[in-house]
C-alpha atoms as a PDB file:
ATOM      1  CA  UNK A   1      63.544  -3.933 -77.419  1.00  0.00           C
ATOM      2  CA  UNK A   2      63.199  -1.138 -74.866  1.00  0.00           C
ATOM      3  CA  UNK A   3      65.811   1.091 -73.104  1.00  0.00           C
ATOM      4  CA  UNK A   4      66.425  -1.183 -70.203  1.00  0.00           C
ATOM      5  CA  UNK A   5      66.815  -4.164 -72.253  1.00  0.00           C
ATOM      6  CA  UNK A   6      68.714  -2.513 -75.070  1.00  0.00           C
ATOM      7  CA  UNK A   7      71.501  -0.958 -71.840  1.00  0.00           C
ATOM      8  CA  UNK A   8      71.524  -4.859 -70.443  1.00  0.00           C
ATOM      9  CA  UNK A   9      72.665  -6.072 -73.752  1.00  0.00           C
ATOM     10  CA  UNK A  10      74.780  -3.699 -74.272  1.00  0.00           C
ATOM     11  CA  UNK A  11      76.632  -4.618 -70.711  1.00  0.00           C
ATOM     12  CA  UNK A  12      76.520  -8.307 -71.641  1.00  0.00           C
ATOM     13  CA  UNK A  13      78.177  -7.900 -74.881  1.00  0.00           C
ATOM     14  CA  UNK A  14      81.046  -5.550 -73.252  1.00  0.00           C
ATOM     15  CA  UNK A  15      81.120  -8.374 -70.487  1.00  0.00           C
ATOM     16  CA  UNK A  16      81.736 -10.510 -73.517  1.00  0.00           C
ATOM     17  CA  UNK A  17      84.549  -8.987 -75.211  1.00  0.00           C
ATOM     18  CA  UNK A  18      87.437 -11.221 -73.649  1.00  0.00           C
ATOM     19  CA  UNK A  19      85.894 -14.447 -74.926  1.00  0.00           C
ATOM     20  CA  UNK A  20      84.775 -12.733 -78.185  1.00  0.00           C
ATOM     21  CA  UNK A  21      88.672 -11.743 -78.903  1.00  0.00           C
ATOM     22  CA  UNK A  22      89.783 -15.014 -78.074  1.00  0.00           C
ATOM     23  CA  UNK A  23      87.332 -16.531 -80.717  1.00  0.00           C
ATOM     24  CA  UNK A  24      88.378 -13.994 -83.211  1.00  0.00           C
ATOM     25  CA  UNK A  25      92.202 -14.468 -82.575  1.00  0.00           C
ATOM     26  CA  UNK A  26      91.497 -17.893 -83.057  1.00  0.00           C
ATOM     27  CA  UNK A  27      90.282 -17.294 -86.487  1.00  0.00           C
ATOM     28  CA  UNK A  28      92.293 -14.895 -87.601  1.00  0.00           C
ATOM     29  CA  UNK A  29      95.523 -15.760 -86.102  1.00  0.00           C
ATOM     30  CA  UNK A  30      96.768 -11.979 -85.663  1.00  0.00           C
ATOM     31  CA  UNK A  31      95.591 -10.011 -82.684  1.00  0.00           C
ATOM     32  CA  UNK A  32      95.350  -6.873 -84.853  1.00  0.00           C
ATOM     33  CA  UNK A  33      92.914  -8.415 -86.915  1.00  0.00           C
ATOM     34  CA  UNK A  34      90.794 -10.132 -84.409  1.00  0.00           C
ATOM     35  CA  UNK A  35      90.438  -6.652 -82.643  1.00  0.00           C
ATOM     36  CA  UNK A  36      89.217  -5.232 -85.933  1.00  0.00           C
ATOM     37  CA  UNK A  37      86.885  -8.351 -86.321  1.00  0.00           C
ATOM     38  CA  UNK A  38      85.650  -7.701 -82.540  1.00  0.00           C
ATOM     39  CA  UNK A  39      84.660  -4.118 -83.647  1.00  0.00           C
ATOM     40  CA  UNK A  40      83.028  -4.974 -86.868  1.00  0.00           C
ATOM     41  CA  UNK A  41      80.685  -7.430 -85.457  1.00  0.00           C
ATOM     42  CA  UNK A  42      79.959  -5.591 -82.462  1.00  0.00           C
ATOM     43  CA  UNK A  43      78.654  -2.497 -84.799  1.00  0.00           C
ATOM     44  CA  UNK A  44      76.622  -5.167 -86.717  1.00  0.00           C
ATOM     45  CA  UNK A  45      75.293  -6.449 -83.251  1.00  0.00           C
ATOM     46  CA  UNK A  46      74.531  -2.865 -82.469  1.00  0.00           C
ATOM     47  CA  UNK A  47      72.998  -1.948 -85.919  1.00  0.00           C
ATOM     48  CA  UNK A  48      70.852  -5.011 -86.292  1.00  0.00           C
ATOM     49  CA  UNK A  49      69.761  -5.468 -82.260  1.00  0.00           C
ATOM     50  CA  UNK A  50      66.425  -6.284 -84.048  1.00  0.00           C
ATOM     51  CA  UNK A  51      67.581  -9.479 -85.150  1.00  0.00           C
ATOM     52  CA  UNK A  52      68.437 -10.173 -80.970  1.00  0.00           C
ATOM     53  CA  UNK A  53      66.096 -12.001 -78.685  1.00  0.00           C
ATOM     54  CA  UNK A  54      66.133 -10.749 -75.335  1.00  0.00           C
ATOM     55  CA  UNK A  55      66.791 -13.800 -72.918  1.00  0.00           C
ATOM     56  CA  UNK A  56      68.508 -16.085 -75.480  1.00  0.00           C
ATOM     57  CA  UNK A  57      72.356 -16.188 -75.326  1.00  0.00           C
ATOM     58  CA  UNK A  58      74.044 -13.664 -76.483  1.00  0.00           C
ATOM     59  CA  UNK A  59      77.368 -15.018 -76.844  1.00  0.00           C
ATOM     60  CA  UNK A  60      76.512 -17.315 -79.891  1.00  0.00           C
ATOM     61  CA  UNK A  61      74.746 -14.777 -81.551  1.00  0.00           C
ATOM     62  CA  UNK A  62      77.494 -12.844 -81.382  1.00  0.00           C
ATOM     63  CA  UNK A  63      79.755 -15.691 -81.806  1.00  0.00           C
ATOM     64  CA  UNK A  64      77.712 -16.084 -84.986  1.00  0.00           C
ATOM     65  CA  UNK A  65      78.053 -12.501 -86.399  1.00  0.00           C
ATOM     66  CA  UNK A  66      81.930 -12.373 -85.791  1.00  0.00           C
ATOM     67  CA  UNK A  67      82.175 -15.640 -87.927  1.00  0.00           C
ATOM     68  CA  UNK A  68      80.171 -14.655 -90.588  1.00  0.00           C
ATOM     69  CA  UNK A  69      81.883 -11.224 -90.649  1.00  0.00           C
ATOM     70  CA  UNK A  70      85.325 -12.792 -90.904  1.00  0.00           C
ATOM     71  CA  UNK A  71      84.130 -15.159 -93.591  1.00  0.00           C
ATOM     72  CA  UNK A  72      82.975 -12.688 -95.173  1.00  0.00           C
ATOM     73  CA  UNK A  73      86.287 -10.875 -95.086  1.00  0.00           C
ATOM     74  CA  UNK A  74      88.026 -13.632 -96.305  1.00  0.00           C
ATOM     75  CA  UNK A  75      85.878 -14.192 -99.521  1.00  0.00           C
ATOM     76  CA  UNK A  76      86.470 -10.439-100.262  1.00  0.00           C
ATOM     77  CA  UNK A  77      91.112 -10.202 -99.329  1.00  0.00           C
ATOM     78  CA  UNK A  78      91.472 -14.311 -99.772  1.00  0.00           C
ATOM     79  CA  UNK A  79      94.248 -12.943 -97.392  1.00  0.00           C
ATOM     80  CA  UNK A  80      95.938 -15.250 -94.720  1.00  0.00           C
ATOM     81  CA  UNK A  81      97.453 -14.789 -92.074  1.00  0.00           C
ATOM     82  CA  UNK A  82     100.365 -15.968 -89.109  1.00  0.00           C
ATOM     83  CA  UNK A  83      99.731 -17.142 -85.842  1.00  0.00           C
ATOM     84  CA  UNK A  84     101.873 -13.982 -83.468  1.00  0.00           C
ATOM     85  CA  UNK A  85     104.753 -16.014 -81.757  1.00  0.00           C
ATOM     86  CA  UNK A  86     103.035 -17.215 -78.231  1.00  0.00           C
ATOM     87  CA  UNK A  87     106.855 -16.580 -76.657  1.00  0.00           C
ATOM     88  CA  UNK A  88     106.503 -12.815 -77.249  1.00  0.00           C
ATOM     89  CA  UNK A  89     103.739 -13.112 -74.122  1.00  0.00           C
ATOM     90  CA  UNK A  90     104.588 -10.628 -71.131  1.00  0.00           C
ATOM     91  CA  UNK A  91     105.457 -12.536 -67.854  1.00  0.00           C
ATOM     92  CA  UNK A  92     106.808 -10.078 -65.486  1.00  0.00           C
ATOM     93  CA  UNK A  93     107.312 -11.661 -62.142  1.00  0.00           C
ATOM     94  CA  UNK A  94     106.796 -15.223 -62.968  1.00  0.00           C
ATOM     95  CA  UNK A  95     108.690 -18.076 -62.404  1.00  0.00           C
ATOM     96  CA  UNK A  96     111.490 -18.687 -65.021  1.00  0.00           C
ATOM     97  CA  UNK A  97     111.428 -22.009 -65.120  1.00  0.00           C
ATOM     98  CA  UNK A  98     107.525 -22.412 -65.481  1.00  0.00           C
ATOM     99  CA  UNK A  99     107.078 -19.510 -67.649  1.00  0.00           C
ATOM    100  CA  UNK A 100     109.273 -21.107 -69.644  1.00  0.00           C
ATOM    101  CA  UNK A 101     107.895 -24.596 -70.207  1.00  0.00           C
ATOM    102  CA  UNK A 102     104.105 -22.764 -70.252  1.00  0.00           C
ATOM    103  CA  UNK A 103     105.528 -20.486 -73.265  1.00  0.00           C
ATOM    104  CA  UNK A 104     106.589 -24.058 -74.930  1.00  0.00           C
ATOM    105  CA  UNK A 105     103.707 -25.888 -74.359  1.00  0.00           C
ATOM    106  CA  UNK A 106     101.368 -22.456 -75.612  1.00  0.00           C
ATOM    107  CA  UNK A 107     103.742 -22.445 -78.501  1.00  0.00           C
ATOM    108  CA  UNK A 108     102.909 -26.469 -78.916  1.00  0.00           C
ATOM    109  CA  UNK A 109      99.566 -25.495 -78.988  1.00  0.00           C
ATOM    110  CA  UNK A 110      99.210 -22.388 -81.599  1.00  0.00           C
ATOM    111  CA  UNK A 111     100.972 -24.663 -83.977  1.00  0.00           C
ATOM    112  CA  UNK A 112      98.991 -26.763 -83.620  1.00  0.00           C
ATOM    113  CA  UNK A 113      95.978 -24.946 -83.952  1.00  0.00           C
ATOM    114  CA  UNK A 114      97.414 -23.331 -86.641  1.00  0.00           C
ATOM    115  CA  UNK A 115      97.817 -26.497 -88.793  1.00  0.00           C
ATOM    116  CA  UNK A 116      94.058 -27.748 -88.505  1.00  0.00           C
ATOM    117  CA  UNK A 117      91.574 -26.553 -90.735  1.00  0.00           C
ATOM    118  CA  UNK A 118      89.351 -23.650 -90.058  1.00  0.00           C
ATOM    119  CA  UNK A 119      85.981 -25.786 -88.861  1.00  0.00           C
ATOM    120  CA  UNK A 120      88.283 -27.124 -86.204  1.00  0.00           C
ATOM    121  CA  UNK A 121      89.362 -24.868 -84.567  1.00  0.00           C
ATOM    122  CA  UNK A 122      86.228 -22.789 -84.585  1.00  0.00           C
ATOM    123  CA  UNK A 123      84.365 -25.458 -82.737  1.00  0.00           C
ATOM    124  CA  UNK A 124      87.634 -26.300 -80.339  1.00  0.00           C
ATOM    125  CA  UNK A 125      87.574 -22.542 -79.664  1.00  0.00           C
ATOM    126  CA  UNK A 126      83.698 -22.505 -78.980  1.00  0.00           C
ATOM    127  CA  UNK A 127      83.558 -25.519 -76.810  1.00  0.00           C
ATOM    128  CA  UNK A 128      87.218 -25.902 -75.457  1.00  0.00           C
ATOM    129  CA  UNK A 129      88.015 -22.335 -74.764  1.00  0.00           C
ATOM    130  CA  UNK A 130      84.824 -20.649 -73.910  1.00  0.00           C
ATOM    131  CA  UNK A 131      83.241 -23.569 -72.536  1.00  0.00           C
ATOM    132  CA  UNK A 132      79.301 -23.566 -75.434  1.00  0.00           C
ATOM    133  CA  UNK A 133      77.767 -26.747 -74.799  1.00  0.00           C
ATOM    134  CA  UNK A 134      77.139 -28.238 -78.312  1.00  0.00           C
ATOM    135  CA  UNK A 135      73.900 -27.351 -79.684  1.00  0.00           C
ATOM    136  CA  UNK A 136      74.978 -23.377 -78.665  1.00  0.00           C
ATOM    137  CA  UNK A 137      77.931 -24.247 -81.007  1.00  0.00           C
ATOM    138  CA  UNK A 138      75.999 -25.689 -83.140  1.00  0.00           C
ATOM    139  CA  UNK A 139      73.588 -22.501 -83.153  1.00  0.00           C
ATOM    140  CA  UNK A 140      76.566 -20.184 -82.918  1.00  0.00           C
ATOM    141  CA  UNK A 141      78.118 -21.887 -86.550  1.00  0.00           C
ATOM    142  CA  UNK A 142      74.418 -22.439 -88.026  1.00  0.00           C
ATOM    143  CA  UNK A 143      75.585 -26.347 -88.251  1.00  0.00           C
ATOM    144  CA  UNK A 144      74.015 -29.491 -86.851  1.00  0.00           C
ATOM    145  CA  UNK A 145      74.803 -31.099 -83.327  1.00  0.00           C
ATOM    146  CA  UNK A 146      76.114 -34.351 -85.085  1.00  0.00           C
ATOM    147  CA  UNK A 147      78.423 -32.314 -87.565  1.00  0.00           C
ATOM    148  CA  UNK A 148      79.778 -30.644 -84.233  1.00  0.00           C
ATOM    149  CA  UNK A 149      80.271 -33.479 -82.341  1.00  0.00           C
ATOM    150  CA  UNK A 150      82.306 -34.962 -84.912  1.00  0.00           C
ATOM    151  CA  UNK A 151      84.654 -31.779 -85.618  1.00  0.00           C
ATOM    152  CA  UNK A 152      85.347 -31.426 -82.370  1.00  0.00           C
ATOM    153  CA  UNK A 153      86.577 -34.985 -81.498  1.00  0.00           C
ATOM    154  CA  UNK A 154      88.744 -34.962 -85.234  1.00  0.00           C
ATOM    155  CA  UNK A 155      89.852 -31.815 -83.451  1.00  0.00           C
ATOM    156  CA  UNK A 156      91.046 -33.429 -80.332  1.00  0.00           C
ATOM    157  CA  UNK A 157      92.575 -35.928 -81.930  1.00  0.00           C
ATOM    158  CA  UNK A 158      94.297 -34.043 -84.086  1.00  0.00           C
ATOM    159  CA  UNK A 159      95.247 -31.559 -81.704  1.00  0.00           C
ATOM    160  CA  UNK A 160      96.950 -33.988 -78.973  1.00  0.00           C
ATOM    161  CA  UNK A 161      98.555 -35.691 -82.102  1.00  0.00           C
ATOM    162  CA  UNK A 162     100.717 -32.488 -82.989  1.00  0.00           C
ATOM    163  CA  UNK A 163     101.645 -31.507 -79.676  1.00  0.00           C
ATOM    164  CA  UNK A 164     102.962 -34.476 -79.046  1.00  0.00           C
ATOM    165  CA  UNK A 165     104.515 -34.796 -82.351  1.00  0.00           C
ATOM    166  CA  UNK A 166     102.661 -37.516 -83.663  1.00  0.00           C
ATOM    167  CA  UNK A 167     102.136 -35.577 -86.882  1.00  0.00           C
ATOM    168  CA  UNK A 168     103.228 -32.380 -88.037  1.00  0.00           C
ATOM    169  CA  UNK A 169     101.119 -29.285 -88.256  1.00  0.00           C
ATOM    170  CA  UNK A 170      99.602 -28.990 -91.691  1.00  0.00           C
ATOM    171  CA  UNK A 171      99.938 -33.163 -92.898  1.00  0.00           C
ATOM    172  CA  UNK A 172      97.666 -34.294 -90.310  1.00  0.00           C
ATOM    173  CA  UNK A 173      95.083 -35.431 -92.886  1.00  0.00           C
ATOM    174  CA  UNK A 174      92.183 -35.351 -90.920  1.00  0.00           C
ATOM    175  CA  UNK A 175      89.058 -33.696 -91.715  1.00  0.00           C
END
């Protein structure tokens, strides 16, 4: 990789950071420790830019390292933790009224998200949130297209079951 390329990637990836703190918060349900995760895989990106190939997407690579980093984490603390309470948001100069029924339905939605199992909500986060088509998912979580397809509509399911109360957060039983 030469200078120019290396200072392009290294604006992409800082470009990045928004989408790559809303994956980590998403698996680590505590902003704290998805801004630790953001650094730590970030210095791996940095360290091993080697293991980069210039003009393939960035964002699952990255995506990639930031999961494996956190799994890797988890093996090591087997440490869980809460989702932050969505209501504590800041929403100076809003509307009462629809601050207040977006803060409910957010809420809805954490819980939610919180209740589903890990595989989930990593490929809800991917494809719902930051918009990977399926095989970058699938590349970003080193799993097959089929196997991503399927989480992802469990996920749905599940997810529009909860918030509308059609099971409760933790007993949803699918997989």
């Amino acid at each position: 990789m030469d200078v120019d390329e290396f200072e392009e990637t290294k604006r992409e990836m800082i470009a990045l950071l928004p989408r790559l703190r809303a994956f980590a918060r998403a698996l680590t349900r505590d902003q704290a420790m998805a801004d630790d995760l953001v650094q730590l895989g970030c210095e791996k990106a940095l360290r091993n830019l080697g293991g980069y190939t210039p003009g393939t997407r960035l964002d699952a690579w990255l995506f990639r390292i930031i999961r494996n980093s956190w799994i890797d984490d988890r093996r090591a603390q087997r440490r869980f933790q809460l989702v932050a309470d969505p209501t504590e948001l800041d929403t100076m100069g809003e509307d009462g009224r629809d601050a207040i029924h977006a803060r409910l339905e957010l809420r809805d939605v954490a819980r939610a998200m919180a209740g589903m199992e890990q595989e989930q909500r990593e490929v809800l986060m991917l494809i719902g949130v930051n918009g990977m088509r399926y095989r970058e998912a699938a590349e970003a979580l080193d799993i097959p297209i089929g196997t991503v397809m399927s989480r992802l509509s469990r996920a749905r399911r599940a997810l529009a079951a909860m918030v509308h109360g059609e099971t409760a957060p933790g007993k949803q039983g699918i997989r």
